[in-house]
PDB file of N, CA and C in Angstrom:
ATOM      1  N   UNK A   1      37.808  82.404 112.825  1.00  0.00           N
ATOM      2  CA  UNK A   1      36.669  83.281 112.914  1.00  0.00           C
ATOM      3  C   UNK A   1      36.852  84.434 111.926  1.00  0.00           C
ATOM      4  N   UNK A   2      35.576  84.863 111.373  1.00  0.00           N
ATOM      5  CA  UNK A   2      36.107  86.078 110.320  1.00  0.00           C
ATOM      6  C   UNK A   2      35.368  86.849 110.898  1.00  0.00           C
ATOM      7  N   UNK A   3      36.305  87.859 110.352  1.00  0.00           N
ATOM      8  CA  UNK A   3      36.010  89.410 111.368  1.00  0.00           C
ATOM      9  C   UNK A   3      36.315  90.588 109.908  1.00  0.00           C
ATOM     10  N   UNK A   4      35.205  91.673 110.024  1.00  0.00           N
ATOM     11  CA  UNK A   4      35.231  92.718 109.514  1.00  0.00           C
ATOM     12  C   UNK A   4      35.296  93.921 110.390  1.00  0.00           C
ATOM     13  N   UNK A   5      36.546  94.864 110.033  1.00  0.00           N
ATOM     14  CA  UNK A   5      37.178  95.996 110.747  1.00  0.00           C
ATOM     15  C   UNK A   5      36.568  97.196 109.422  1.00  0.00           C
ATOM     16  N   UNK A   6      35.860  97.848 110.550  1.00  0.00           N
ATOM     17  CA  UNK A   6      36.191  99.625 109.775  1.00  0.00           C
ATOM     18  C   UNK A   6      36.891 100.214 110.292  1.00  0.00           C
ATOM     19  N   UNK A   7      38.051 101.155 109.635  1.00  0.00           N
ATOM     20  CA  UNK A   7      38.967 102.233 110.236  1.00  0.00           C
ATOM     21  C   UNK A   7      38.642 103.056 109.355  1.00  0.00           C
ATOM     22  N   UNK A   8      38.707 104.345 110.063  1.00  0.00           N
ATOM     23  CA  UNK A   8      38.944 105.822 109.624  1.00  0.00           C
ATOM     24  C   UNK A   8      40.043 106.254 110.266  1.00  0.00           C
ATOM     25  N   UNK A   9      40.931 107.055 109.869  1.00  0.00           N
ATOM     26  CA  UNK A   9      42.192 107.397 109.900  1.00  0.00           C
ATOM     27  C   UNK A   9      42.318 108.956 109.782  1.00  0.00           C
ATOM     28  N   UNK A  10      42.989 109.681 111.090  1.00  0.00           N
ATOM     29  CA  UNK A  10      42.693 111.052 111.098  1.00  0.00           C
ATOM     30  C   UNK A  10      44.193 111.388 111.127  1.00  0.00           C
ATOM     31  N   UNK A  11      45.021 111.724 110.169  1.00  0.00           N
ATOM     32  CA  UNK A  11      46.148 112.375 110.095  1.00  0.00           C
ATOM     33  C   UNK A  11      45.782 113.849 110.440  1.00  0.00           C
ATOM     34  N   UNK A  12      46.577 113.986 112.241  1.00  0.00           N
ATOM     35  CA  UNK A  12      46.158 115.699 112.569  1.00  0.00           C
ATOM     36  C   UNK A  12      47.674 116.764 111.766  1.00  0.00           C
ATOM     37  N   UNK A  13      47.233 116.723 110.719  1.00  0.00           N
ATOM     38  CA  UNK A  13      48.179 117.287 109.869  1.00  0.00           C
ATOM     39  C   UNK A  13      47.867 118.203 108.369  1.00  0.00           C
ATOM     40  N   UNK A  14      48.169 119.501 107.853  1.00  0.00           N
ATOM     41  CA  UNK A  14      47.666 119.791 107.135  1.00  0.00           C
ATOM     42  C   UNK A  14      47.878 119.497 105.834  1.00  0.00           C
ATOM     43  N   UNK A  15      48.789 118.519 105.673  1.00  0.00           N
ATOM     44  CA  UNK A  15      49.007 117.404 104.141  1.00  0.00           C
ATOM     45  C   UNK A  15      48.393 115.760 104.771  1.00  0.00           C
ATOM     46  N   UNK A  16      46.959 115.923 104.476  1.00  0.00           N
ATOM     47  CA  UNK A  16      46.473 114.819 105.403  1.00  0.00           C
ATOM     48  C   UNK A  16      46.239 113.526 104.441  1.00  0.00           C
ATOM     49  N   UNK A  17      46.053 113.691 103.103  1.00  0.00           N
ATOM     50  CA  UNK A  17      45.589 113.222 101.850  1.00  0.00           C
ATOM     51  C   UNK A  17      46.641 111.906 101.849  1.00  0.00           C
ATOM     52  N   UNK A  18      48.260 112.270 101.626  1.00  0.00           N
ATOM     53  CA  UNK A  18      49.207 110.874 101.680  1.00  0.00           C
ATOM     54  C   UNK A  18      49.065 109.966 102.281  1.00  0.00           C
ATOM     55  N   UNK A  19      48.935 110.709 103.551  1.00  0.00           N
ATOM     56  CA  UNK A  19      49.500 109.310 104.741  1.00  0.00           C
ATOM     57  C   UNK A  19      48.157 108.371 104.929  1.00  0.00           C
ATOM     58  N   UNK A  20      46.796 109.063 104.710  1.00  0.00           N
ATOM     59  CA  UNK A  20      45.929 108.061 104.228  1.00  0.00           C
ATOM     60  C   UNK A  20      45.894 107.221 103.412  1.00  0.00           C
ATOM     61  N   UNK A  21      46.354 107.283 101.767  1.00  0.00           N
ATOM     62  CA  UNK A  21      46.147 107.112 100.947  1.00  0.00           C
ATOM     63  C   UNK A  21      47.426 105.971 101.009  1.00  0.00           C
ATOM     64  N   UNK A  22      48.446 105.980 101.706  1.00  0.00           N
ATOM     65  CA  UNK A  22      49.657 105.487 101.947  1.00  0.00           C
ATOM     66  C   UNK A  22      49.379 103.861 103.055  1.00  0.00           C
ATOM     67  N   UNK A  23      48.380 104.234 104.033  1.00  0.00           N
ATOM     68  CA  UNK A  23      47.601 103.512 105.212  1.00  0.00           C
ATOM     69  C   UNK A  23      47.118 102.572 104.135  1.00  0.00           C
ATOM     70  N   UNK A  24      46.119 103.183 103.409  1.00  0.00           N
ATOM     71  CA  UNK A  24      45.267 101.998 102.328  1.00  0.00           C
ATOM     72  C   UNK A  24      46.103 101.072 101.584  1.00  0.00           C
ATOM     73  N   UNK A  25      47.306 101.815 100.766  1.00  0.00           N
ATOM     74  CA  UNK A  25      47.962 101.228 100.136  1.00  0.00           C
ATOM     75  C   UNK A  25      48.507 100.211 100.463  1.00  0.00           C
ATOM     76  N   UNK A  26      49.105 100.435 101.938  1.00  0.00           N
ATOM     77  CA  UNK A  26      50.336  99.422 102.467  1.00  0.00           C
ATOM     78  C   UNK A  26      49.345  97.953 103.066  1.00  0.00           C
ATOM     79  N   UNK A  27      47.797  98.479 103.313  1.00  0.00           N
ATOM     80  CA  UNK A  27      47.137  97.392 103.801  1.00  0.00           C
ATOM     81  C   UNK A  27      46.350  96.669 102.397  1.00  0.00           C
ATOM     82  N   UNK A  28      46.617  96.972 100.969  1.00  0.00           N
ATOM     83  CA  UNK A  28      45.830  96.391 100.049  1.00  0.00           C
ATOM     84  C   UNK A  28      47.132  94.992  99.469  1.00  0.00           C
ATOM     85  N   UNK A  29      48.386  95.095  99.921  1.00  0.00           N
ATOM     86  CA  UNK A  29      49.779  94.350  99.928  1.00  0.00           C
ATOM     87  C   UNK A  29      49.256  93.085 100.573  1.00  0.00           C
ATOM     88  N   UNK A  30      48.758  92.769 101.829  1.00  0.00           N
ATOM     89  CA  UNK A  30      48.563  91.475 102.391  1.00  0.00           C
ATOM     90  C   UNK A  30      47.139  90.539 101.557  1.00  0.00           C
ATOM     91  N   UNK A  31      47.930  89.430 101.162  1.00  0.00           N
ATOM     92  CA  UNK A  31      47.287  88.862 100.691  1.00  0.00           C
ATOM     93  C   UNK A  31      46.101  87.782 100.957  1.00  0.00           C
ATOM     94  N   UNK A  32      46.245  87.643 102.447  1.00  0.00           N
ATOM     95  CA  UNK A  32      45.406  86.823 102.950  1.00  0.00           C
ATOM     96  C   UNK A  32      44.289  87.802 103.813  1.00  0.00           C
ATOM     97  N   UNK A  33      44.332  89.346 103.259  1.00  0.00           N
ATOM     98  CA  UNK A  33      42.957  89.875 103.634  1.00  0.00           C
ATOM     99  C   UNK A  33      42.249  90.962 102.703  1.00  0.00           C
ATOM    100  N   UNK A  34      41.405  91.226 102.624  1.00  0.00           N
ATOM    101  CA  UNK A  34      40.983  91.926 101.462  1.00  0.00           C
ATOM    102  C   UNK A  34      40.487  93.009 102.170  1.00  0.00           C
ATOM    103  N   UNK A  35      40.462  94.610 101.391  1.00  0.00           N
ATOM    104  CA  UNK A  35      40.176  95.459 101.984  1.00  0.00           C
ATOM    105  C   UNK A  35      39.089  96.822 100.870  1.00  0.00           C
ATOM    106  N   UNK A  36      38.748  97.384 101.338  1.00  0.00           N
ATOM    107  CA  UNK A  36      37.649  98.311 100.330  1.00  0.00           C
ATOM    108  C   UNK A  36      37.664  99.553 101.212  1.00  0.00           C
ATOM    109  N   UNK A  37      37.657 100.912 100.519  1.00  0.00           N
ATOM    110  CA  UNK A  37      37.332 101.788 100.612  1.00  0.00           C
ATOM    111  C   UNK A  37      36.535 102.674 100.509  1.00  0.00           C
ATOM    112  N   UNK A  38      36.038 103.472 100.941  1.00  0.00           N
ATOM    113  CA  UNK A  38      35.324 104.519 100.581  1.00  0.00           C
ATOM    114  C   UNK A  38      35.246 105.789 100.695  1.00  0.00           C
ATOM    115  N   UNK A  39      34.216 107.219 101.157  1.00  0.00           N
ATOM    116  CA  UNK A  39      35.024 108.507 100.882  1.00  0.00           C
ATOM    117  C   UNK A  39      35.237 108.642 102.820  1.00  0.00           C
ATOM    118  N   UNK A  40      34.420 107.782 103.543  1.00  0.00           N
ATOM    119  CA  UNK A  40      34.693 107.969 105.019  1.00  0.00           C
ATOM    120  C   UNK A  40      35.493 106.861 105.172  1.00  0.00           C
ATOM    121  N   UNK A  41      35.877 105.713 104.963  1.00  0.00           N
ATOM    122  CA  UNK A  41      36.545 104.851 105.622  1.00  0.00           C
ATOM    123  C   UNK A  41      36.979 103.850 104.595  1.00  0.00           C
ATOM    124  N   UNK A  42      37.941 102.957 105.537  1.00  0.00           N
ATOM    125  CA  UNK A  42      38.721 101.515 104.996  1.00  0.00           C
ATOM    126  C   UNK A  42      37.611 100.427 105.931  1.00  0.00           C
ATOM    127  N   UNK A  43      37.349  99.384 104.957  1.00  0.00           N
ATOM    128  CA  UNK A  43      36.905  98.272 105.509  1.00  0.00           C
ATOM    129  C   UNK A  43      37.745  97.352 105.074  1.00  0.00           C
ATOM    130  N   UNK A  44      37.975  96.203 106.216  1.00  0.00           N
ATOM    131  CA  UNK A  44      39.217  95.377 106.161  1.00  0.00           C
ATOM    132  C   UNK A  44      38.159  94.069 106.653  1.00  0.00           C
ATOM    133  N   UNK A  45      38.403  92.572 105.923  1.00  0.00           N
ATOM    134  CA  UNK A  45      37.780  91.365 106.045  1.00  0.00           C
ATOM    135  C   UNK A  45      38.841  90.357 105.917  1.00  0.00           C
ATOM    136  N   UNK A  46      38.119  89.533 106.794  1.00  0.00           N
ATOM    137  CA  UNK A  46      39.448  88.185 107.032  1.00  0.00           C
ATOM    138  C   UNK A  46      38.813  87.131 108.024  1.00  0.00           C
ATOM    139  N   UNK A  47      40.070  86.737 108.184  1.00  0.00           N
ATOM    140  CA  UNK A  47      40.505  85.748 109.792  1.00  0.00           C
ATOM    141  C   UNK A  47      40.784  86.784 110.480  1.00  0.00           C
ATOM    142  N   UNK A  48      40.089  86.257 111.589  1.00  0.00           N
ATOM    143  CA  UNK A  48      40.625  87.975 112.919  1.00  0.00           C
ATOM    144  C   UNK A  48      41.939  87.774 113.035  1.00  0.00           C
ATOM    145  N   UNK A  49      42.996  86.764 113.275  1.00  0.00           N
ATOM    146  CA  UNK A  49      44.192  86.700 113.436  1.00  0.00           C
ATOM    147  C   UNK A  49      44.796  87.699 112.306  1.00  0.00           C
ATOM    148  N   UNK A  50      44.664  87.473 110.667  1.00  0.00           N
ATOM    149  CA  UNK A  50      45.180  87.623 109.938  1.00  0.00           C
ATOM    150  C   UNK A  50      45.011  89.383 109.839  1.00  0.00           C
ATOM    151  N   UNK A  51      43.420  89.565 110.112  1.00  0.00           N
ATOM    152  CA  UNK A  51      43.512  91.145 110.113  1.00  0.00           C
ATOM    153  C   UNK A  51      43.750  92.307 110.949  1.00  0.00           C
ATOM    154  N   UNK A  52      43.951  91.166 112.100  1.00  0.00           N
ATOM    155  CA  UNK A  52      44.647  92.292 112.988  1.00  0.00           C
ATOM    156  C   UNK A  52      46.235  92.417 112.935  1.00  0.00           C
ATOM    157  N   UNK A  53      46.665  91.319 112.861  1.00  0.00           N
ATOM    158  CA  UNK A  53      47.928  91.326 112.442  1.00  0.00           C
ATOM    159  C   UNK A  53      48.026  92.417 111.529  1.00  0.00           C
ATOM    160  N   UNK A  54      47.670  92.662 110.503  1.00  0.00           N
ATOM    161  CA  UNK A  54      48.019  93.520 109.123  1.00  0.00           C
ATOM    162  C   UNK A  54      47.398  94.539 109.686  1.00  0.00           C
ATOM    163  N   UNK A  55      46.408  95.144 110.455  1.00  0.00           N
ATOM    164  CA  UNK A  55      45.998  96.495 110.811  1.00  0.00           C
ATOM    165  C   UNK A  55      46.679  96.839 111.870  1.00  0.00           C
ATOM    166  N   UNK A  56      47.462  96.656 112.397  1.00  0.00           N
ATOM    167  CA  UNK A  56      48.575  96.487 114.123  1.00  0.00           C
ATOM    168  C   UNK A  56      49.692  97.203 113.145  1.00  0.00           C
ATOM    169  N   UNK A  57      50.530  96.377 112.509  1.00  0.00           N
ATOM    170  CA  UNK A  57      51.667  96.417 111.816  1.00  0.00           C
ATOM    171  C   UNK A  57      51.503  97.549 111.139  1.00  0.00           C
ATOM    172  N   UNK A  58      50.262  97.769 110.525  1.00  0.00           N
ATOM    173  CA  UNK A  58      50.026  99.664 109.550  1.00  0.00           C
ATOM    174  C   UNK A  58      49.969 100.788 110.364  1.00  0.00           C
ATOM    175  N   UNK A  59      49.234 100.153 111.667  1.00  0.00           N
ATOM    176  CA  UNK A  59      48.881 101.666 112.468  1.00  0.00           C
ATOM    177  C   UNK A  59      50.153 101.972 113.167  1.00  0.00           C
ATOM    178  N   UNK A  60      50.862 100.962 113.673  1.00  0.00           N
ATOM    179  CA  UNK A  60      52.241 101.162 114.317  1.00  0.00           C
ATOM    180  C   UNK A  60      52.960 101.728 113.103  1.00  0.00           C
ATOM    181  N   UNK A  61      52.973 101.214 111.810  1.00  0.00           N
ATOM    182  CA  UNK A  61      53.882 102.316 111.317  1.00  0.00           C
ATOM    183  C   UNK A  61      53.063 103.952 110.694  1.00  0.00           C
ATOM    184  N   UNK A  62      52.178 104.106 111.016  1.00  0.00           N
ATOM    185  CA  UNK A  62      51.031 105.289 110.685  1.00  0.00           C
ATOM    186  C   UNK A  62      51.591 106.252 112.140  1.00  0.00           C
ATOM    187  N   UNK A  63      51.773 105.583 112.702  1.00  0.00           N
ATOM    188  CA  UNK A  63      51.721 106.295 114.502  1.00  0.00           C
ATOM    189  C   UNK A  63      53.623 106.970 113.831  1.00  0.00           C
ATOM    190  N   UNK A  64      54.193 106.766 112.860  1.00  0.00           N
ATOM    191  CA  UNK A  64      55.146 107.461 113.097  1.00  0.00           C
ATOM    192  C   UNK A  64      55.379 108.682 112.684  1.00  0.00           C
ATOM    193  N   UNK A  65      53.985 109.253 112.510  1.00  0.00           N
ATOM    194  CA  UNK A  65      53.795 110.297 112.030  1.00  0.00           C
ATOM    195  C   UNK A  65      53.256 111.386 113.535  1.00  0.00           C
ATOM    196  N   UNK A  66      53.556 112.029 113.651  1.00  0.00           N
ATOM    197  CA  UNK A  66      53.083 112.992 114.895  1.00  0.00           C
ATOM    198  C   UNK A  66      51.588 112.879 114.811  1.00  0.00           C
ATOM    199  N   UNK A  67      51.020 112.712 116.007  1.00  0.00           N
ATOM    200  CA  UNK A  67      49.302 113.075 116.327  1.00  0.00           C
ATOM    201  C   UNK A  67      48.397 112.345 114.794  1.00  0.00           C
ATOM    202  N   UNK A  68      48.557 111.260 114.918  1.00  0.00           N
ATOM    203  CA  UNK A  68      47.748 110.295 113.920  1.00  0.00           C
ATOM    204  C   UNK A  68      46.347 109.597 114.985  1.00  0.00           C
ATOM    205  N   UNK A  69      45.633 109.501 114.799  1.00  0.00           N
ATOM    206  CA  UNK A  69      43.623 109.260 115.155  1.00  0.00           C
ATOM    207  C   UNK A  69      43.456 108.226 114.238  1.00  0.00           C
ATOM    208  N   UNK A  70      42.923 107.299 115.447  1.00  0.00           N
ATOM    209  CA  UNK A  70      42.447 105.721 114.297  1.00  0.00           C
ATOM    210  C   UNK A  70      41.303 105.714 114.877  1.00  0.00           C
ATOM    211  N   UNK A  71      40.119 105.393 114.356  1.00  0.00           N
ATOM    212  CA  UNK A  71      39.043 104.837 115.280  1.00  0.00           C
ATOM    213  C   UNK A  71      38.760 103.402 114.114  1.00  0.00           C
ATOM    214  N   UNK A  72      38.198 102.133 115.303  1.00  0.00           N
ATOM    215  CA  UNK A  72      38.280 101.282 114.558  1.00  0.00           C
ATOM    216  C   UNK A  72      36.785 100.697 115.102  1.00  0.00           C
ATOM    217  N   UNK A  73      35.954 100.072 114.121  1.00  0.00           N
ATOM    218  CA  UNK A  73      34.857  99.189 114.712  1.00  0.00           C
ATOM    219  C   UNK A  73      35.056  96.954 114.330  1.00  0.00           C
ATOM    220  N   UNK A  74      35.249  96.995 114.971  1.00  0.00           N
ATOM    221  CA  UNK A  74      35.494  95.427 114.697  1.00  0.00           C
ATOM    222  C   UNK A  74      34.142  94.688 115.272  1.00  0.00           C
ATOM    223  N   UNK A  75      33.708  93.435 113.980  1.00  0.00           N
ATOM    224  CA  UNK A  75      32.772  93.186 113.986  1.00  0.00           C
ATOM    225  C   UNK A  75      33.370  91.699 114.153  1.00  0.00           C
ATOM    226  N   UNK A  76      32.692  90.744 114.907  1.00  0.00           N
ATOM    227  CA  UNK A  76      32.939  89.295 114.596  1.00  0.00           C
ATOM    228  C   UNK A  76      32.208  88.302 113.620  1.00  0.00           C
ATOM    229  N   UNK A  77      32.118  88.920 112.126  1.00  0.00           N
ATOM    230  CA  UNK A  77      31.616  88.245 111.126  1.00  0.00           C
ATOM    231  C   UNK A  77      32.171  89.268 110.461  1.00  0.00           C
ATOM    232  N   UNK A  78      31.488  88.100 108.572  1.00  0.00           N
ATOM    233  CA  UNK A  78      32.343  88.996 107.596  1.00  0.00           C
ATOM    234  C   UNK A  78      31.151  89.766 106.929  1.00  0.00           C
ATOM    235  N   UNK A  79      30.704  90.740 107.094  1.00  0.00           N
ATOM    236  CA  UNK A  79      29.813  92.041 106.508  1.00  0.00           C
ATOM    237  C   UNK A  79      30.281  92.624 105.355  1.00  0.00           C
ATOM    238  N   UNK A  80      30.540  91.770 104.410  1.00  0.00           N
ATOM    239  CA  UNK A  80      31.188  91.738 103.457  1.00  0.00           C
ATOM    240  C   UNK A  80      29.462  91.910 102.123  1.00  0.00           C
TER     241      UNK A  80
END
């Protein structure tokens, strides 16, 4: 099934710019999902398996930052 995810990503921190920019980066690496940005959000498209897998694995390592905010909308098609 393909599934399109929006995340916005709220680093509660006043150097907030990296660890976003770091979030995008580490999720543009997996190759079996493609992802796009913009000035409010990351949109992420795939196999739902494949993109949650790769958005799980980023936010768990995003969360190792003190007081990190994900909001996510997951769609079950690709709105691509």
């Amino acid at each position: 099934m393909q599934t399109s995810v929006d995340i916005s990503f709220y680093p509660l921190r006043p150097e907030f710019v990296s660890p976003i920019l770091d979030f995008i980066n580490r999720l543009k690496k997996y190759e079996n999902i493609e992802s796009e940005t913009n000035g409010m959000s990351t949109q992420v498209f795939g196999e739902f398996f494949d993109v949650m897998h790769a958005i799980t694995n980023e936010i768990h390592k995003s969360f190792e930052l003190p007081h990190s905010v994900f909001i996510l909308k997951i769609v079950n098609a690709d709105l691509r």
